[in-house]
C-alpha atoms as a PDB file:
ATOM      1  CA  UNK A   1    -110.467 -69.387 -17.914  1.00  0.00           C
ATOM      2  CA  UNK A   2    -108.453 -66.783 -15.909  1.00  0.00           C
ATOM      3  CA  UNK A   3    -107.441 -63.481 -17.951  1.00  0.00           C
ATOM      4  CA  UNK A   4    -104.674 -61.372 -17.280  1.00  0.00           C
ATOM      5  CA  UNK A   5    -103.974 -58.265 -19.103  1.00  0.00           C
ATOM      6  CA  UNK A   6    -100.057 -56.968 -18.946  1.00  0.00           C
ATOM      7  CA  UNK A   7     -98.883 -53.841 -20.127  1.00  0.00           C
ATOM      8  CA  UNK A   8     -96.200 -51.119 -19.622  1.00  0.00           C
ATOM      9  CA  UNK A   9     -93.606 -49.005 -21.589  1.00  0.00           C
ATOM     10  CA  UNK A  10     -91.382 -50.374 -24.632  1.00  0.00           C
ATOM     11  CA  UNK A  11     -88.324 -52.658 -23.636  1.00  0.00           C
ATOM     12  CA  UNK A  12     -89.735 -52.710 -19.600  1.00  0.00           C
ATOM     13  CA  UNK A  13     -89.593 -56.005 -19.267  1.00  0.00           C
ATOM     14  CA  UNK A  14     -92.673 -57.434 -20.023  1.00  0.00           C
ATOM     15  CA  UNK A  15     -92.435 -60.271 -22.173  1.00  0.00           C
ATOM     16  CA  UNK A  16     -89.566 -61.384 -19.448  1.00  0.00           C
ATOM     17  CA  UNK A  17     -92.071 -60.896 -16.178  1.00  0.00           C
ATOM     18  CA  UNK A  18     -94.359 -63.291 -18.145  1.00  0.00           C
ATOM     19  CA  UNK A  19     -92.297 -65.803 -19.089  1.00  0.00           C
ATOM     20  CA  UNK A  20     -90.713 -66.201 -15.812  1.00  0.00           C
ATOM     21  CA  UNK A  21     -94.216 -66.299 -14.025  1.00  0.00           C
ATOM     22  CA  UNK A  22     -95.627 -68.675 -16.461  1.00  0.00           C
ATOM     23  CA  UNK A  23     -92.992 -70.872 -16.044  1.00  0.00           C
ATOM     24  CA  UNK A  24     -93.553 -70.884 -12.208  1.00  0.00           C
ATOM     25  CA  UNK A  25     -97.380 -71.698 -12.963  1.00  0.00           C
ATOM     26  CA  UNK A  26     -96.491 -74.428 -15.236  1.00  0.00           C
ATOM     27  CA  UNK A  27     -94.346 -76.060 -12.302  1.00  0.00           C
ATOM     28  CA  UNK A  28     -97.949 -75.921 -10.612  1.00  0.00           C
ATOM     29  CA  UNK A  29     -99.357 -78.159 -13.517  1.00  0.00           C
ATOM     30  CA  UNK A  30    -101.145 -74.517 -14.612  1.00  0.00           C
ATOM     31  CA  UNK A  31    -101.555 -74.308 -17.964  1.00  0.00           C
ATOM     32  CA  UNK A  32    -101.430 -70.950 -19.566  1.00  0.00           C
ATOM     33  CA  UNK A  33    -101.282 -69.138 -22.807  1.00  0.00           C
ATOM     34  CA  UNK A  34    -100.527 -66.128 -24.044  1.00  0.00           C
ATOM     35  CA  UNK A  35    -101.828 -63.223 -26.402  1.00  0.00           C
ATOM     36  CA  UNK A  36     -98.799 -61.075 -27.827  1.00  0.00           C
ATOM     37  CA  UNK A  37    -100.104 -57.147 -29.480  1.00  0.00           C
ATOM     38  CA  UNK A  38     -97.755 -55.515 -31.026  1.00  0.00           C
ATOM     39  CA  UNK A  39     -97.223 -52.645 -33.970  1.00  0.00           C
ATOM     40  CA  UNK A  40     -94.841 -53.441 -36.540  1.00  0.00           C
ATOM     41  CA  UNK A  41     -92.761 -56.295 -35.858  1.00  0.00           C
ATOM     42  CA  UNK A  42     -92.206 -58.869 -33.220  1.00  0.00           C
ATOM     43  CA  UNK A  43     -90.199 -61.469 -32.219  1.00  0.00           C
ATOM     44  CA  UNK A  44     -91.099 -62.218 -28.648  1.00  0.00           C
ATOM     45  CA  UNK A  45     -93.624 -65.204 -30.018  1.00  0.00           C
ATOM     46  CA  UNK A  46     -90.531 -67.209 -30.642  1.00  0.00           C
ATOM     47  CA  UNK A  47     -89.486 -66.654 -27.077  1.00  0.00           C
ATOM     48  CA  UNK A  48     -92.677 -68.378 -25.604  1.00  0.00           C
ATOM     49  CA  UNK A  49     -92.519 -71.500 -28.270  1.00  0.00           C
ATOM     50  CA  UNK A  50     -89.287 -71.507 -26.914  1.00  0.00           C
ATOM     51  CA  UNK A  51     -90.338 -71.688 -23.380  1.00  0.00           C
ATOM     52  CA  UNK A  52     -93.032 -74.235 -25.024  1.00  0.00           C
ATOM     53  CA  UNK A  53     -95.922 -71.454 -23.958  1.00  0.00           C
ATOM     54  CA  UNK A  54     -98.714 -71.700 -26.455  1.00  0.00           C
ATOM     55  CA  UNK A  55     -98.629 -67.822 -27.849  1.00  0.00           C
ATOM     56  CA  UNK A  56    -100.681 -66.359 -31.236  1.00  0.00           C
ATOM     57  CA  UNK A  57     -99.594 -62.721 -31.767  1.00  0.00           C
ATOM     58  CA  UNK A  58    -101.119 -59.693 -33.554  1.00  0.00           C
ATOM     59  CA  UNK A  59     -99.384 -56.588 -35.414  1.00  0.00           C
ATOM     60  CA  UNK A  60    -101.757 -53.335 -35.209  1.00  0.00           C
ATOM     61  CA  UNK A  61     -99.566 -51.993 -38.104  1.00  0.00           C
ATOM     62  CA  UNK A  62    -101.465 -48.230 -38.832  1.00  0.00           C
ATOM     63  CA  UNK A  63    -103.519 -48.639 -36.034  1.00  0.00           C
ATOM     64  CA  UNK A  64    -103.062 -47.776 -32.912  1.00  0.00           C
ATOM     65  CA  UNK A  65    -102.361 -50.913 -31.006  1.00  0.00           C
ATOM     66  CA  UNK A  66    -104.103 -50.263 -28.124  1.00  0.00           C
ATOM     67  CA  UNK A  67    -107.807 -49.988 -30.050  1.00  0.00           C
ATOM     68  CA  UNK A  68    -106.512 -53.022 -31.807  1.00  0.00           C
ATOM     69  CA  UNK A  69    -106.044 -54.703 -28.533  1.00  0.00           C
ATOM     70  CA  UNK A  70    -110.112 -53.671 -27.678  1.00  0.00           C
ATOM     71  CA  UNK A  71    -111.037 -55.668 -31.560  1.00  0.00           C
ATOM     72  CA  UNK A  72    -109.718 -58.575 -30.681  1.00  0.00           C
ATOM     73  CA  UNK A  73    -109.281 -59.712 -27.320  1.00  0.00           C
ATOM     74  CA  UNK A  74    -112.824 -61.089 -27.435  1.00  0.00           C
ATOM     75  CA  UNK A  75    -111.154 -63.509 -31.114  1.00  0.00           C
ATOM     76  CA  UNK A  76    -108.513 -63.966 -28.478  1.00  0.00           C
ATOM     77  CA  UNK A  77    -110.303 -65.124 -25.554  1.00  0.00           C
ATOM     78  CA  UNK A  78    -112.202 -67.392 -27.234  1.00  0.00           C
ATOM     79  CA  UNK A  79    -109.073 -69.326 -28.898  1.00  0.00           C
ATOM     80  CA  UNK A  80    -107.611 -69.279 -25.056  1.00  0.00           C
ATOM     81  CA  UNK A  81    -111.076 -71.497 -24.168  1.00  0.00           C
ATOM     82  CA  UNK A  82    -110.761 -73.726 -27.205  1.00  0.00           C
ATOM     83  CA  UNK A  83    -106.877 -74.244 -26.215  1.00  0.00           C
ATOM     84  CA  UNK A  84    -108.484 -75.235 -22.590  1.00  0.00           C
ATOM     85  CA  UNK A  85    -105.853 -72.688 -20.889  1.00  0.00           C
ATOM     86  CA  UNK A  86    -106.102 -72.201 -17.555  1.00  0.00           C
ATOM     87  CA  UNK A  87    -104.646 -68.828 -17.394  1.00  0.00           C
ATOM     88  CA  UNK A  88    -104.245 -66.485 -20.840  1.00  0.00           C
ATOM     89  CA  UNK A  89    -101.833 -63.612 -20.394  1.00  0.00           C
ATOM     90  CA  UNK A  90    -102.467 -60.420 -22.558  1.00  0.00           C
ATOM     91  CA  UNK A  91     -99.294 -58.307 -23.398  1.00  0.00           C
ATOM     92  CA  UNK A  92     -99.653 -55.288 -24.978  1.00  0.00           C
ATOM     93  CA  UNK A  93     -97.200 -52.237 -24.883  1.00  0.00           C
ATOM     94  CA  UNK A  94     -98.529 -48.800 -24.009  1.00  0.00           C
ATOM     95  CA  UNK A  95     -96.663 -46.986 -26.527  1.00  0.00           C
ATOM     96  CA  UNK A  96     -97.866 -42.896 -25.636  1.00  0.00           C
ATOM     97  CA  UNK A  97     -98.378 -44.289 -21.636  1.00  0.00           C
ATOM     98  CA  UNK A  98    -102.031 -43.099 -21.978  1.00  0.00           C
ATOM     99  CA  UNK A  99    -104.089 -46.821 -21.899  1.00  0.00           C
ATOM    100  CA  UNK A 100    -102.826 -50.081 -22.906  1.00  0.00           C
ATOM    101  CA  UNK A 101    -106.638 -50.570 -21.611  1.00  0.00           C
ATOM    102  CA  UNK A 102    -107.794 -52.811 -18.771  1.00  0.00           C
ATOM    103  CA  UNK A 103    -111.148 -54.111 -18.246  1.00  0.00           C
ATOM    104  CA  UNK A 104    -113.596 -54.438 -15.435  1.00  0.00           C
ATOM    105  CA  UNK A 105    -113.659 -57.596 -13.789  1.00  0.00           C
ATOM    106  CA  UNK A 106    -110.233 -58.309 -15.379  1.00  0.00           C
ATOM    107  CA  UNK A 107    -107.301 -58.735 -13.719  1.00  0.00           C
ATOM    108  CA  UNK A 108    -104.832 -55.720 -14.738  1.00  0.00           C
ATOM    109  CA  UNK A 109    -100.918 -55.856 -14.471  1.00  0.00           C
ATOM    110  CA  UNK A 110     -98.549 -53.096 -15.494  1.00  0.00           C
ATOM    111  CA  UNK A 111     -94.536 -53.577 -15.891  1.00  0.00           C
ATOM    112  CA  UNK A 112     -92.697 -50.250 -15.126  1.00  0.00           C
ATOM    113  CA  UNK A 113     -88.853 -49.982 -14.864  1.00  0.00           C
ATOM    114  CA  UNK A 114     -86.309 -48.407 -12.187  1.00  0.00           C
ATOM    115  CA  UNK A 115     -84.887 -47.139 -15.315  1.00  0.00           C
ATOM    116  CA  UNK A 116     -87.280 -44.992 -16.570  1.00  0.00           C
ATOM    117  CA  UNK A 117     -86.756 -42.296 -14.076  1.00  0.00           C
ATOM    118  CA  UNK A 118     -88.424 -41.091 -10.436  1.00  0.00           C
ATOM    119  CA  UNK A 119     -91.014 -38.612 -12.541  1.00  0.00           C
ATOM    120  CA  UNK A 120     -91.856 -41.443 -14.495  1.00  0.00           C
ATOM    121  CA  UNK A 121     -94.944 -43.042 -12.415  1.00  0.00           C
ATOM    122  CA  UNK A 122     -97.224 -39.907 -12.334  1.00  0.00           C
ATOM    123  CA  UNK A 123     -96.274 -39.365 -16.320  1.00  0.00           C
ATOM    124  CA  UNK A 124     -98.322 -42.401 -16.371  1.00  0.00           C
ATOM    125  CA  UNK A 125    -102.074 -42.255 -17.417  1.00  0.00           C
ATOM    126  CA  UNK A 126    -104.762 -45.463 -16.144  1.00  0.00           C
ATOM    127  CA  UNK A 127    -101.877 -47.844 -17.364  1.00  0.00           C
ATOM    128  CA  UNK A 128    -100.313 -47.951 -14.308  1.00  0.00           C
ATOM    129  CA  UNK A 129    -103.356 -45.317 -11.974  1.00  0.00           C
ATOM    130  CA  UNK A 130    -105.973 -48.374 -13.092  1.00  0.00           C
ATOM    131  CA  UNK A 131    -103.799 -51.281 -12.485  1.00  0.00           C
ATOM    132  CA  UNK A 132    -104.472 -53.966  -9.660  1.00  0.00           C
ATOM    133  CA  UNK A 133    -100.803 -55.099  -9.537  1.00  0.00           C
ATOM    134  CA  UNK A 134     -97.710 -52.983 -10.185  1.00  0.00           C
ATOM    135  CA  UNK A 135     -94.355 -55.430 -11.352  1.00  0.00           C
ATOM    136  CA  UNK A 136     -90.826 -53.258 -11.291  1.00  0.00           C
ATOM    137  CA  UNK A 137     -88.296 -54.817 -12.945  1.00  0.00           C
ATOM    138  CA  UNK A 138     -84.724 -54.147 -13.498  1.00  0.00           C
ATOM    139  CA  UNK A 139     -84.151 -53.745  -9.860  1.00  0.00           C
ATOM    140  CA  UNK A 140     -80.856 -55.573  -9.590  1.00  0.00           C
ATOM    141  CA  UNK A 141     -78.860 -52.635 -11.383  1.00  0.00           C
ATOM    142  CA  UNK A 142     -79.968 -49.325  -9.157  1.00  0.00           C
ATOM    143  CA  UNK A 143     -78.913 -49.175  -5.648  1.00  0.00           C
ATOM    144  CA  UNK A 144     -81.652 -49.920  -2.316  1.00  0.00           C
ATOM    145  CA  UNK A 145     -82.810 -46.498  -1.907  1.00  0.00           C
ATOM    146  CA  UNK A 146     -83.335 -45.847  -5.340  1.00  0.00           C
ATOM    147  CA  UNK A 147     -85.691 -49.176  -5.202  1.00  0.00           C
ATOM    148  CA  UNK A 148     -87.529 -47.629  -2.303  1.00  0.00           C
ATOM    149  CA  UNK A 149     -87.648 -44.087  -3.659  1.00  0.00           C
ATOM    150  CA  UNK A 150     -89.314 -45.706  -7.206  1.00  0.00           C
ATOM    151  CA  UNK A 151     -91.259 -47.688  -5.413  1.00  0.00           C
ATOM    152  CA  UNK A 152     -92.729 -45.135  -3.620  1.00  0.00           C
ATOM    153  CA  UNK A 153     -93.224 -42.798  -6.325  1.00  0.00           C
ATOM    154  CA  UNK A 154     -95.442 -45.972  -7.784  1.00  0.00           C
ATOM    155  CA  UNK A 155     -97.402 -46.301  -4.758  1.00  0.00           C
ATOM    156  CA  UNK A 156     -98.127 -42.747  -4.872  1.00  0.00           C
ATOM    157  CA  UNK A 157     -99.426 -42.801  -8.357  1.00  0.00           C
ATOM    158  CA  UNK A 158    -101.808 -45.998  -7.864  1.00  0.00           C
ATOM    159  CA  UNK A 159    -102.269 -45.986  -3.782  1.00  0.00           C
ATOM    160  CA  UNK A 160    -104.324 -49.301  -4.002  1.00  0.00           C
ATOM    161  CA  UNK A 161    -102.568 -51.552  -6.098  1.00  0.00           C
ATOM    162  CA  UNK A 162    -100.031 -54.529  -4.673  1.00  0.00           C
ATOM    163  CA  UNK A 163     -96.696 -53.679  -5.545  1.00  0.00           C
ATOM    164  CA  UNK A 164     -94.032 -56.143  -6.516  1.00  0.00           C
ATOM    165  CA  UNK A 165     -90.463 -56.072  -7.792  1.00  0.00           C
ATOM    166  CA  UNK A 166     -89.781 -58.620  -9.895  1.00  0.00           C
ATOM    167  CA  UNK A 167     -86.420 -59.672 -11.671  1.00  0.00           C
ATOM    168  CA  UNK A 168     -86.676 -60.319 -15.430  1.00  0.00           C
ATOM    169  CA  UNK A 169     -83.417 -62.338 -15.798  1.00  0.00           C
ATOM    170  CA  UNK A 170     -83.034 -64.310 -12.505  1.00  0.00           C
ATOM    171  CA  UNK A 171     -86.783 -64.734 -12.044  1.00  0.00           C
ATOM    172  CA  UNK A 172     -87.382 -63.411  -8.228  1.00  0.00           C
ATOM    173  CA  UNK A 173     -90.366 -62.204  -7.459  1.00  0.00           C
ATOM    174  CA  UNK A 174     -92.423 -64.481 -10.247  1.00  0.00           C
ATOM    175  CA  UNK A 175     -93.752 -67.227  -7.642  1.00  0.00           C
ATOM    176  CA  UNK A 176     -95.534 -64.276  -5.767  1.00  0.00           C
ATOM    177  CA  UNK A 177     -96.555 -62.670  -8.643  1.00  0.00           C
ATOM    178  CA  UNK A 178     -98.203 -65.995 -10.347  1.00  0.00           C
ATOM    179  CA  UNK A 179     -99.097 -66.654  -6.974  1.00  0.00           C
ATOM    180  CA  UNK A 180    -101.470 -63.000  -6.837  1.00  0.00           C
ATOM    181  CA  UNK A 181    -102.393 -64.126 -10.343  1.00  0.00           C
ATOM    182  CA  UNK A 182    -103.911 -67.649  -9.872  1.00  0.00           C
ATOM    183  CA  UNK A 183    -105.512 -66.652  -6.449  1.00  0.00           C
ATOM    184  CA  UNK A 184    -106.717 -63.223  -7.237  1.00  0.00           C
ATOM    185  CA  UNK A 185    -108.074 -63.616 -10.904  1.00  0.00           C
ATOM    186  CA  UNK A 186    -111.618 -64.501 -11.844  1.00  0.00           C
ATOM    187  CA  UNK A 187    -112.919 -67.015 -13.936  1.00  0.00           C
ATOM    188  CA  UNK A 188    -114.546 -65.619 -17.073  1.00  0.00           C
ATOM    189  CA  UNK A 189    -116.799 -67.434 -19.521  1.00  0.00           C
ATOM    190  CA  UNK A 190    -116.685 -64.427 -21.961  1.00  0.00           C
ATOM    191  CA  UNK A 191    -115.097 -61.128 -22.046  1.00  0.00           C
ATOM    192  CA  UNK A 192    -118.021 -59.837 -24.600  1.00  0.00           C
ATOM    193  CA  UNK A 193    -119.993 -57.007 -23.066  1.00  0.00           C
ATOM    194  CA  UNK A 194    -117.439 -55.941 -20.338  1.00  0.00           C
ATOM    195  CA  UNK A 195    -116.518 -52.405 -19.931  1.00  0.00           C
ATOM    196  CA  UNK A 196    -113.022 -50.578 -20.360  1.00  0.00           C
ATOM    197  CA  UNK A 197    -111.956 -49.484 -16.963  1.00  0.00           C
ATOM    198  CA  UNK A 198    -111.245 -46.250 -18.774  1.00  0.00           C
ATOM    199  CA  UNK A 199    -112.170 -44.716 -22.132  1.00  0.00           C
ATOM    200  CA  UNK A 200    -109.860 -44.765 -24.859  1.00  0.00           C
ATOM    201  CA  UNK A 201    -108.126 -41.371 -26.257  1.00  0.00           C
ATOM    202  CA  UNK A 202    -110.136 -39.864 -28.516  1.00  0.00           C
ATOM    203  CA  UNK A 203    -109.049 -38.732 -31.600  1.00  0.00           C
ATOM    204  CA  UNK A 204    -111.000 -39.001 -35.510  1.00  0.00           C
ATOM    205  CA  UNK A 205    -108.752 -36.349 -37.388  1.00  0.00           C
ATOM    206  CA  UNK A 206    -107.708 -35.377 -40.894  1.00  0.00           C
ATOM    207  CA  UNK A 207    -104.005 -37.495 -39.537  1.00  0.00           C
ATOM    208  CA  UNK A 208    -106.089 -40.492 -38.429  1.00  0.00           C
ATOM    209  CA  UNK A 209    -107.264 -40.665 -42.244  1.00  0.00           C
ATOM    210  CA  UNK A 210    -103.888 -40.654 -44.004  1.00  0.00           C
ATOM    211  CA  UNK A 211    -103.131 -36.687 -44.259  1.00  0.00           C
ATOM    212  CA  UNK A 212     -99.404 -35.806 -44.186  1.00  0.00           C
ATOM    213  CA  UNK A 213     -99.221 -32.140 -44.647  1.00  0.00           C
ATOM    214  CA  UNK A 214     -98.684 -30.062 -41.863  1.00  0.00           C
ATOM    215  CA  UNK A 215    -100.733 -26.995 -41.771  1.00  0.00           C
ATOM    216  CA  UNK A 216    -104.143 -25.681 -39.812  1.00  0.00           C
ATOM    217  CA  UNK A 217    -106.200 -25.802 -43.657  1.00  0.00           C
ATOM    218  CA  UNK A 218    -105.217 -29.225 -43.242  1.00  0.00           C
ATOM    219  CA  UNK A 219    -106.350 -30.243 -39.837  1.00  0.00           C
ATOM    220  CA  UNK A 220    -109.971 -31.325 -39.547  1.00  0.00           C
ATOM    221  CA  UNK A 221    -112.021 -33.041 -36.485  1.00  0.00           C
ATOM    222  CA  UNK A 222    -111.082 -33.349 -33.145  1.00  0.00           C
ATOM    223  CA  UNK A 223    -107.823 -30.576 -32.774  1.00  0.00           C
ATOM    224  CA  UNK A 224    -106.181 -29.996 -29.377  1.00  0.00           C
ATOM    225  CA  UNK A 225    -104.276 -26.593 -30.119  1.00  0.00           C
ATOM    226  CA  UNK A 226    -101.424 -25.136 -27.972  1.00  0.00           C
ATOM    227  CA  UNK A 227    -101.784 -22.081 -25.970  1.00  0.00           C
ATOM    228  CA  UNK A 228     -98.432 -20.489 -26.111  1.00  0.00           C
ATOM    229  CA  UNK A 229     -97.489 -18.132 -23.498  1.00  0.00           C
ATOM    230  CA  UNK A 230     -97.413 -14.737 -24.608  1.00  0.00           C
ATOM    231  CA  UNK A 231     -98.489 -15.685 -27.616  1.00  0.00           C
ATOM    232  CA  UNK A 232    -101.915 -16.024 -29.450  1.00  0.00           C
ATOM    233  CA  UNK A 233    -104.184 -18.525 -29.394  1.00  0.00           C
ATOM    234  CA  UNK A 234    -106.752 -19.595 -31.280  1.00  0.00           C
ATOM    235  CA  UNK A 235    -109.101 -22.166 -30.978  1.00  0.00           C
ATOM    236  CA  UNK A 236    -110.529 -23.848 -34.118  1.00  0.00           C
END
């Protein structure tokens, strides 16, 4: 079975990307799946049954949903295989636009958005600098050069990776993108044992545990502090 993982800001476009290329895989007689992570609530799942795309979703609640993601996309794999998908897409939304991790060996889409602004792409972390395909959406409501001013900022950020604008609502752009999919992704017979392209933020604090109270007697483990300009600064 072919993985794809798919991530990108809140509200990018996502969900809409996938359903319009798995709907142009479909018309291939490609059958694929998909693998919705989430935090608190969702309602995207009912847009793929919709669609009649096969789709199990998971809510990291507390946890971050990213290291969520990392538990259980081998669980989620392995139902993809027993479903006998072709293709299994993996959304997940990289909410602090640090990870949303993608693995080695794995083919690795992120969503970005002509909305989100020109600084936007190098505000990015190995969401979008680790990618191996970059999908902007939302291209129909900014003028031509502001396309090809984003779109350069992108390819500036992630030099290597195929580029593609893709429109959420009427769908262009979703043959070539399930096109780079079904022709560029691996087969996989596991994803146990592969490696994150990059390492996850670390972070084990007094927060992490359930502390509320703000105050440096209350902070414990791995603190980042501040150094203010013309200020003190103290490490602890």
């Amino acid at each position: 079975m072919r993985l794809v993982t798919v991530s990108g800001p809140p509200s990018c476009g996502k969900t809409a990307v996938i359903l319009k290329t798995a709907g142009e895989l479909t018309r291939r007689e490609v059958q694929a799946g998909v693998i919705k992570f989430d935090c608190l609530a969702t309602d995207d799942d009912e847009r793929y049954r919709a669609a009649g795309i096969p789709v199990q979703k998971g809510l990291s609640g507390a946890l971050c949903p990213d290291h969520y993601f990392v538990s259980n996309i081998e669980t989620a794999f392995d139902w993809g295989k027993t479903e006998g998908f072709d293709l299994l897409f993996s959304e997940s939304a990289g909410l602090c636009n640090r990870c949303s991790p993608h693995i080695e060996g794995v083919t690795a889409v992120c969503v970005i958005d002509n909305l989100s602004g020109l600084s936007t792409p190098r505000k990015i972390g190995p969401m979008l600098k680790a990618a191996d395909i970059v999908v902007i959406t939302k291209g129909d409501i900014v003028s031509q050069a502001e396309r090809e001013v984003f779109a350069s900022r992108v390819r500036t950020a992630n030099p290597r990776a195929v580029v593609l604008h893709v429109g959420g609502l009427s769908g262009q752009g979703s043959y070539e993108l399930g096109t780079l999919l079904w022709d560029h992704a691996d087969e996989l017979d596991t994803v146990s044992g592969r490696k994150l392209r990059f390492p996850m933020p670390s972070a084990l604090c007094s927060y992490c545990l359930g502390e509320t109270r703000i105050g440096s007697e209350y902070q414990l483990g791995n603190v980042r502090s501040m150094s203010i300009d013309g200020g003190a600064h103290v490490e602890r």
